[in-house]
PDB file of N, CA and C in Angstrom:
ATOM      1  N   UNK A   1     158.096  79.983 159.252  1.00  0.00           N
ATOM      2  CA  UNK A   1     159.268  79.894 160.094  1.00  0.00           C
ATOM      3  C   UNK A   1     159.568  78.445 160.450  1.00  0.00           C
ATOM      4  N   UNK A   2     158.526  77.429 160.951  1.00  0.00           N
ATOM      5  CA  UNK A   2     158.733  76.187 161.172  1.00  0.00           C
ATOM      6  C   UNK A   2     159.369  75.646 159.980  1.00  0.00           C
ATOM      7  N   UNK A   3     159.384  75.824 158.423  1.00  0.00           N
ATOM      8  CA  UNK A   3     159.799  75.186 157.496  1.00  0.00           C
ATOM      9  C   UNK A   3     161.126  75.536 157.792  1.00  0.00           C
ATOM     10  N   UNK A   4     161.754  76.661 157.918  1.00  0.00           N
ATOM     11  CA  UNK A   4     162.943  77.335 157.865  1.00  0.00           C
ATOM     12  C   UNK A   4     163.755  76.424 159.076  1.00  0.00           C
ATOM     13  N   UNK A   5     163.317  76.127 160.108  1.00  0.00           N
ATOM     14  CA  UNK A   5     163.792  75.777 161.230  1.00  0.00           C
ATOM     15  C   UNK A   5     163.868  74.023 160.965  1.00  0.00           C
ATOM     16  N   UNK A   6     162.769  73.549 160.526  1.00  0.00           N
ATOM     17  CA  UNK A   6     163.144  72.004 160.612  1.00  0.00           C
ATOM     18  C   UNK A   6     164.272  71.863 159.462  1.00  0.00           C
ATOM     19  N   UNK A   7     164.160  72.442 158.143  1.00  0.00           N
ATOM     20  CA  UNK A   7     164.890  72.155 157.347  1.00  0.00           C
ATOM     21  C   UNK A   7     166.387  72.494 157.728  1.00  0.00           C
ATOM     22  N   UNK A   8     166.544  74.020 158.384  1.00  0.00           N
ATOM     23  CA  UNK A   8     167.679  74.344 159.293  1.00  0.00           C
ATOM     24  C   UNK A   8     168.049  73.426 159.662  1.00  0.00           C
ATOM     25  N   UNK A   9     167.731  72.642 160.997  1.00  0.00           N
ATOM     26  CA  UNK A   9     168.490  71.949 161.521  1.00  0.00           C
ATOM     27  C   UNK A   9     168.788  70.436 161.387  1.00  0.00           C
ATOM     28  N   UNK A  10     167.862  70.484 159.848  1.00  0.00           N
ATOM     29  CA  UNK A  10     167.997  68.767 158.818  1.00  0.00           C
ATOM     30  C   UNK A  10     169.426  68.883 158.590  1.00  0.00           C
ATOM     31  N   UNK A  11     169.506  70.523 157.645  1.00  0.00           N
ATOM     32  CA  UNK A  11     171.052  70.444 157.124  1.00  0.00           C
ATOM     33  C   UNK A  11     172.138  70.858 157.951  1.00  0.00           C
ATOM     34  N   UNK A  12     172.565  71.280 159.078  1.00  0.00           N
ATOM     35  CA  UNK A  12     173.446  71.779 160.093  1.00  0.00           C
ATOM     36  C   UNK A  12     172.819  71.205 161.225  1.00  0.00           C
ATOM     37  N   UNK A  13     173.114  69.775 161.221  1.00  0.00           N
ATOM     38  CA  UNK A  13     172.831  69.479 162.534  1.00  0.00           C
ATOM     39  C   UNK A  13     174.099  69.450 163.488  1.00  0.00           C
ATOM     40  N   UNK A  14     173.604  70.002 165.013  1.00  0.00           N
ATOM     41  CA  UNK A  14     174.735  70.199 166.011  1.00  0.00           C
ATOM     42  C   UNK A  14     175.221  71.452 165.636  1.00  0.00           C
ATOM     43  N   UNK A  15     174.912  72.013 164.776  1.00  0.00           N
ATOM     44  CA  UNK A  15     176.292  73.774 164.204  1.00  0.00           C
ATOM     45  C   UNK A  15     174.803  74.778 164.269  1.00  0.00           C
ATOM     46  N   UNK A  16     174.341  74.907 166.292  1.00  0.00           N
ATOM     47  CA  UNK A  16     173.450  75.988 165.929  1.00  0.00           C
ATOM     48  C   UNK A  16     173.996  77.464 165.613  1.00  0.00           C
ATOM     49  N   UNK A  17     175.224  78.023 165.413  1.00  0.00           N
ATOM     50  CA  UNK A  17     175.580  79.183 165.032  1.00  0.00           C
ATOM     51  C   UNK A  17     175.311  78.890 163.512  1.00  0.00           C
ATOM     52  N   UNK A  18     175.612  78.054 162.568  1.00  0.00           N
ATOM     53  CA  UNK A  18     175.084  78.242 161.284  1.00  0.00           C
ATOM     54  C   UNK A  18     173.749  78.111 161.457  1.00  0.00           C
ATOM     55  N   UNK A  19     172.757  77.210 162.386  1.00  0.00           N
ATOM     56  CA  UNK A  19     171.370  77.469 162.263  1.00  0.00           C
ATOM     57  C   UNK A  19     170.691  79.050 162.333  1.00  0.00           C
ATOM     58  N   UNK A  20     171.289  79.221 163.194  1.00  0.00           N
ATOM     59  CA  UNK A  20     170.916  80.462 163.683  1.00  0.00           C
ATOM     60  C   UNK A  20     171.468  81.705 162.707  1.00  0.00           C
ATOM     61  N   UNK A  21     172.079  81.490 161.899  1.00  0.00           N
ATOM     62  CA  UNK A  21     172.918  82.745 160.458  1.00  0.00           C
ATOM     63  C   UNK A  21     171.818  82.410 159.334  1.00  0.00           C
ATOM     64  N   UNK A  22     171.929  81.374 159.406  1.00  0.00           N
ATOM     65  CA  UNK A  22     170.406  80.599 158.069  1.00  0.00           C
ATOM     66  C   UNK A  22     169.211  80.746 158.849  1.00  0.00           C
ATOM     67  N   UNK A  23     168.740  80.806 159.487  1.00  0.00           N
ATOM     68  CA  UNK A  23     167.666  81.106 160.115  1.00  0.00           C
ATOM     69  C   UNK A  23     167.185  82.581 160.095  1.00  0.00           C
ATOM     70  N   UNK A  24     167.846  83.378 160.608  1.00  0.00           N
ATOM     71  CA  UNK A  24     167.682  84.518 160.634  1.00  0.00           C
ATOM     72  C   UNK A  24     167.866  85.552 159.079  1.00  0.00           C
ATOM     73  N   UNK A  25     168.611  85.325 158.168  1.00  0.00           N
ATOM     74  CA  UNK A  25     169.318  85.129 157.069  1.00  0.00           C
ATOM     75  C   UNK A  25     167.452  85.097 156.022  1.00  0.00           C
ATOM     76  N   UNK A  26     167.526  84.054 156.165  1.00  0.00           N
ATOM     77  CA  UNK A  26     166.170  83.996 155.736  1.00  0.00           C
ATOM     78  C   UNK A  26     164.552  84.090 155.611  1.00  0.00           C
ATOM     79  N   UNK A  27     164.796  84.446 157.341  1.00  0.00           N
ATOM     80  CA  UNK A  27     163.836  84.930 157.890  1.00  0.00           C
ATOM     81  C   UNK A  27     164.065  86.351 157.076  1.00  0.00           C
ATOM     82  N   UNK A  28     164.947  87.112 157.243  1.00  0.00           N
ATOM     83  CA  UNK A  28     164.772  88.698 156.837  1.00  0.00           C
ATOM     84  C   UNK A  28     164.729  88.136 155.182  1.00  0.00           C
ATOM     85  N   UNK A  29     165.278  87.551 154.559  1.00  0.00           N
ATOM     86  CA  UNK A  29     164.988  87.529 153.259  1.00  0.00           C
ATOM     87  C   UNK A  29     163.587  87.145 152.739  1.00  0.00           C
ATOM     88  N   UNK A  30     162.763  86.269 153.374  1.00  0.00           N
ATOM     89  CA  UNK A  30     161.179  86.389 153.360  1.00  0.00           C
ATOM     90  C   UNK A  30     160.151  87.880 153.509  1.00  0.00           C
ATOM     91  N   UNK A  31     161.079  88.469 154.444  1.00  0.00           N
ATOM     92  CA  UNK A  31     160.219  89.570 154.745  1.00  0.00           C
ATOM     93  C   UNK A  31     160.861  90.631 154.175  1.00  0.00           C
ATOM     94  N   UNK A  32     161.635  90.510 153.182  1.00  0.00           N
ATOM     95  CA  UNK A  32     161.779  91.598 151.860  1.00  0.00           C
ATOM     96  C   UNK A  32     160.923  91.065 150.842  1.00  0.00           C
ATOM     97  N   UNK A  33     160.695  90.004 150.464  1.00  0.00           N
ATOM     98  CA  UNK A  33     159.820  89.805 149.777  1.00  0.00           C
ATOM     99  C   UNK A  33     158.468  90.153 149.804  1.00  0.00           C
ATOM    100  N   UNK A  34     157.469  90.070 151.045  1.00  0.00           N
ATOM    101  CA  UNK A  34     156.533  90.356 151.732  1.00  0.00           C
ATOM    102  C   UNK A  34     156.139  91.901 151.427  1.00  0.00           C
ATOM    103  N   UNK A  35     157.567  92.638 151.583  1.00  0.00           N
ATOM    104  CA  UNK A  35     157.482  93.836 151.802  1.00  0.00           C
ATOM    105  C   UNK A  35     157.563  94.905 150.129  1.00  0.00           C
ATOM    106  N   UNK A  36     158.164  93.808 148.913  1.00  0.00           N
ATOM    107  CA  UNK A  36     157.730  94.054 147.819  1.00  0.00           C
ATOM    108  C   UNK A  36     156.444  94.979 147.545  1.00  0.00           C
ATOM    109  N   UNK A  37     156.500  96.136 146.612  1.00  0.00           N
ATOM    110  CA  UNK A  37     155.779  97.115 146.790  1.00  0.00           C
ATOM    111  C   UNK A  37     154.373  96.918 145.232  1.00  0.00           C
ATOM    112  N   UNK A  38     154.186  95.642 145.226  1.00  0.00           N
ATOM    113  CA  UNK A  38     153.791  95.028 143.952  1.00  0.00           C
ATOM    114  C   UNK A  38     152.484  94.298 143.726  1.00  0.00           C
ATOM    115  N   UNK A  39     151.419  93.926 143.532  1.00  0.00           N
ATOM    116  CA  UNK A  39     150.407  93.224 143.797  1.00  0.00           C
ATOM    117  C   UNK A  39     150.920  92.241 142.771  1.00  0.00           C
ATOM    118  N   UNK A  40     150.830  90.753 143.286  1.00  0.00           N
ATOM    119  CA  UNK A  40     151.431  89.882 142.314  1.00  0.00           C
ATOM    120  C   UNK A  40     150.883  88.152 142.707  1.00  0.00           C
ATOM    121  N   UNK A  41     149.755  88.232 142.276  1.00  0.00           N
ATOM    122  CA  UNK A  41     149.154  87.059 142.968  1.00  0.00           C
ATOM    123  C   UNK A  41     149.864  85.557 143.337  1.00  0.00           C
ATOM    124  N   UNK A  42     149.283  85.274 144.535  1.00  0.00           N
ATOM    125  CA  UNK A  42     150.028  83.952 145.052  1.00  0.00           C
ATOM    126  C   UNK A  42     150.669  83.203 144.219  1.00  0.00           C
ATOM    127  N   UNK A  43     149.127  82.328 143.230  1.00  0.00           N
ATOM    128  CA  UNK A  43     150.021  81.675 142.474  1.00  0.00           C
ATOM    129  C   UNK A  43     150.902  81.759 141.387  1.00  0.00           C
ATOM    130  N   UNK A  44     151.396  82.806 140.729  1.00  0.00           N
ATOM    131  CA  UNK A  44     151.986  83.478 140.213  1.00  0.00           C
ATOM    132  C   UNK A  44     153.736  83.458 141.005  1.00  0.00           C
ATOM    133  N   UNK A  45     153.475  83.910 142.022  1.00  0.00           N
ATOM    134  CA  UNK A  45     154.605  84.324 142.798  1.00  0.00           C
ATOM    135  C   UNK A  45     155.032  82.994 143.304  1.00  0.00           C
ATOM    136  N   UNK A  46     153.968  81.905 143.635  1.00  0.00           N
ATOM    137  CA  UNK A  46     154.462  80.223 144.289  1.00  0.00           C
ATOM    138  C   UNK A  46     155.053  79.759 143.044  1.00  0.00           C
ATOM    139  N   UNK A  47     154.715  80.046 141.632  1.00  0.00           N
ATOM    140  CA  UNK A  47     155.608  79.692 140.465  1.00  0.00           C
ATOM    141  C   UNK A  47     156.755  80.147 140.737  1.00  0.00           C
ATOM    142  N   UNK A  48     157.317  81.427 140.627  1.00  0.00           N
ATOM    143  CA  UNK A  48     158.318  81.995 140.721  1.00  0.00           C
ATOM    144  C   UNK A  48     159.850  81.264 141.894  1.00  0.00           C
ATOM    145  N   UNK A  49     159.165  81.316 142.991  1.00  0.00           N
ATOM    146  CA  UNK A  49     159.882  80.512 143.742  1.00  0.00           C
ATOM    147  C   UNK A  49     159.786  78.923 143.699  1.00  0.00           C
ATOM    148  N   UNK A  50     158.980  78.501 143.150  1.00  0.00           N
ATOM    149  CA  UNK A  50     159.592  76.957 142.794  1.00  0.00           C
ATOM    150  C   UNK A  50     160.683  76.810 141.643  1.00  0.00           C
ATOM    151  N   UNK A  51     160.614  77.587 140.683  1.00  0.00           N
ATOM    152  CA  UNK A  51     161.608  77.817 139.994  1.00  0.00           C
ATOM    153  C   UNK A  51     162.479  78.227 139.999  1.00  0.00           C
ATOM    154  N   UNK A  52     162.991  79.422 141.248  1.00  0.00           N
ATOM    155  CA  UNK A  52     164.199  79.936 141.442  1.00  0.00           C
ATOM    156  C   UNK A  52     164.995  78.869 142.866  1.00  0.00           C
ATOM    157  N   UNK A  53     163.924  78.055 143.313  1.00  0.00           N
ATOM    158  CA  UNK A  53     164.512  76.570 144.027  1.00  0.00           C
ATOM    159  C   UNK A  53     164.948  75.620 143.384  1.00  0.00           C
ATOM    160  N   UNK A  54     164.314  75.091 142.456  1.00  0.00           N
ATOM    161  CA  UNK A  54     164.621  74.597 141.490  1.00  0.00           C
ATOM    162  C   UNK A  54     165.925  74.822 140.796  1.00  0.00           C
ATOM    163  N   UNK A  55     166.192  76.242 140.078  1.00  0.00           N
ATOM    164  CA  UNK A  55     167.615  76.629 139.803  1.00  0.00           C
ATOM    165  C   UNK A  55     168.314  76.962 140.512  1.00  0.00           C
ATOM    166  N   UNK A  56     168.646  77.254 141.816  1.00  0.00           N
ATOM    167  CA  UNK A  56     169.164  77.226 142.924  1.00  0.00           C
ATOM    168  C   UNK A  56     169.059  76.927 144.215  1.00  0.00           C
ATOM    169  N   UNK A  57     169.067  75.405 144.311  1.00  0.00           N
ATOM    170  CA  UNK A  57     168.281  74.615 145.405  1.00  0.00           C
ATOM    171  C   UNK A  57     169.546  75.355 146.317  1.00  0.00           C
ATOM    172  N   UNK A  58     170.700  75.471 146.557  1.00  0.00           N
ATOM    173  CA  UNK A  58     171.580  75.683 147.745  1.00  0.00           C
ATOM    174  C   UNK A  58     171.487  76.821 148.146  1.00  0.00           C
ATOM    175  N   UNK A  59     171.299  78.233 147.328  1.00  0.00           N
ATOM    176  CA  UNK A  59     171.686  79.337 147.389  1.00  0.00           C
ATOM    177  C   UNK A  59     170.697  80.455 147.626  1.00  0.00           C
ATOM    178  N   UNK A  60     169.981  80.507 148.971  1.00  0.00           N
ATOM    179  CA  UNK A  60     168.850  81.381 149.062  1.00  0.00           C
ATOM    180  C   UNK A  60     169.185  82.953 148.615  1.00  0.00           C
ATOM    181  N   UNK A  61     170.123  83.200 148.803  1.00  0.00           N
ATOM    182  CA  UNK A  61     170.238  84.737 148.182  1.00  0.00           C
ATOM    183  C   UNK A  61     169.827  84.979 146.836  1.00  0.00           C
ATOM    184  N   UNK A  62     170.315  83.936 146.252  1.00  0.00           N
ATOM    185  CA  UNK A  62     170.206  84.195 145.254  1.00  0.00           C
ATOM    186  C   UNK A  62     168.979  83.462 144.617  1.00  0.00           C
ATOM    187  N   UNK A  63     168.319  83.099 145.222  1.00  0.00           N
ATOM    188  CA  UNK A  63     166.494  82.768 144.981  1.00  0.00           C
ATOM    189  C   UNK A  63     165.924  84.159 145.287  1.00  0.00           C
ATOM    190  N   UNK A  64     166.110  84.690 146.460  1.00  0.00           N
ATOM    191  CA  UNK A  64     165.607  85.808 146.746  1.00  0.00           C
ATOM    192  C   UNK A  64     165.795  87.221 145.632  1.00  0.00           C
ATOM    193  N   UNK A  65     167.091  86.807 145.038  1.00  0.00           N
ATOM    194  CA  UNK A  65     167.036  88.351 144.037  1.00  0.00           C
ATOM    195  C   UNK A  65     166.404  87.548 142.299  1.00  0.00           C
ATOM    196  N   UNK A  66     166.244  86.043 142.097  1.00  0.00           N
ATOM    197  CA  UNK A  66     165.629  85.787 141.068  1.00  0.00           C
ATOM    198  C   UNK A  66     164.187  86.076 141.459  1.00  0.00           C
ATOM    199  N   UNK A  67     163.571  85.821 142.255  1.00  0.00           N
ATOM    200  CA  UNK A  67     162.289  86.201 142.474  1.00  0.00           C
ATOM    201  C   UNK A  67     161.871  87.415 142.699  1.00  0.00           C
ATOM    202  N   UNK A  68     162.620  88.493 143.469  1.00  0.00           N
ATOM    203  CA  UNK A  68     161.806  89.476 143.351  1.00  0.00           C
ATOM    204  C   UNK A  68     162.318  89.996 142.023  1.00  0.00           C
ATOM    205  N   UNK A  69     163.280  89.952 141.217  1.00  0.00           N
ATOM    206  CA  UNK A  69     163.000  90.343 139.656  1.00  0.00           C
ATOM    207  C   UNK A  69     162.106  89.744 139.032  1.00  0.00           C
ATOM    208  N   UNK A  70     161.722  88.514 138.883  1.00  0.00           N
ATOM    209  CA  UNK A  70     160.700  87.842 138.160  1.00  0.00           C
ATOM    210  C   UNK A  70     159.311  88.631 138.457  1.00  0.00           C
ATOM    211  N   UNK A  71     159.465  88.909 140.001  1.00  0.00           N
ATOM    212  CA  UNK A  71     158.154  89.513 140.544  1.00  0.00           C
ATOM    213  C   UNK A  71     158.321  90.909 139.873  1.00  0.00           C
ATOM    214  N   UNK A  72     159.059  91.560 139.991  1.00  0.00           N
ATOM    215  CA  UNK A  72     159.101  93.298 139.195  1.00  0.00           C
ATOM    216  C   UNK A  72     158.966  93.158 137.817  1.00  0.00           C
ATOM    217  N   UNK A  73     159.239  92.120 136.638  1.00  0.00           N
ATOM    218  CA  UNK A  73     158.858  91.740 135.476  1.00  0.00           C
ATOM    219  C   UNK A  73     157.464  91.343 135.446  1.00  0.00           C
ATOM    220  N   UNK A  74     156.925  90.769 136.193  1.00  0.00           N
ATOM    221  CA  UNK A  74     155.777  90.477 136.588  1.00  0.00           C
ATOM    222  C   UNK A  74     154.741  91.246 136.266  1.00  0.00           C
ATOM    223  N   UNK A  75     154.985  92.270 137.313  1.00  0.00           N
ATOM    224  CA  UNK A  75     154.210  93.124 137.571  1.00  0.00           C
ATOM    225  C   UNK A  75     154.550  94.392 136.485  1.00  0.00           C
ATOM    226  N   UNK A  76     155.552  94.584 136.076  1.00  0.00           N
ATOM    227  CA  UNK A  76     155.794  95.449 134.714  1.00  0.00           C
ATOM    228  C   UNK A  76     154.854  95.308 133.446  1.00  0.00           C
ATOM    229  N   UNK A  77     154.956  93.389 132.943  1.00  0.00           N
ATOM    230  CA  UNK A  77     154.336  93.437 132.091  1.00  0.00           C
ATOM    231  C   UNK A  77     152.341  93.122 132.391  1.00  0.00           C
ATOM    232  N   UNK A  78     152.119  93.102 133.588  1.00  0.00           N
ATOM    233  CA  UNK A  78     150.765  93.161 133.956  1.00  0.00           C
ATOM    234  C   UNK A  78     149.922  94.391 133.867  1.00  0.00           C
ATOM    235  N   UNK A  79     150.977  95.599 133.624  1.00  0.00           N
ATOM    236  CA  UNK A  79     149.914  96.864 133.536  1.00  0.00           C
ATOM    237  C   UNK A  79     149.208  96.864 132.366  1.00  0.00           C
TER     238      UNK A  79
END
């Protein structure tokens, strides 16, 4: 949460109603991930999201639905 919050208010400084939409925003988008029904080890999954930052440094939504597909491919071809 501290990452979410300093970086928050790096990029919207003074506009806490956008802090607070990105904040929260991503807070619940962490904890869909979390809540992924998948065993998919850390570093595996810390790949995944450096790469879907990487291809979409602006756009957390859409990190959030490249990763948990990467993670459901993941775990598809691991059985």
């Amino acid at each position: 949460m501290s990452l979410i919050d300093s970086r928050t208010a790096r990029e919207h400084p003074g506009d806490f109603f956008t802090q607070l939409f990105v904040i929260e925003r991503e807070a619940e988008a962490w904890r869909a991930l979390q809540s992924l029904d998948m065993e998919v080890p850390t570093a595996v999954l810390s790949r995944i999201v450096a790469k879907a930052r990487l291809e979409h440094p602006s756009d957390f939504s859409t990190q959030l639905f490249v990763v948990k597909r990467e993670a459901e491919a993941w775990a598809e071809l691991s059985k």
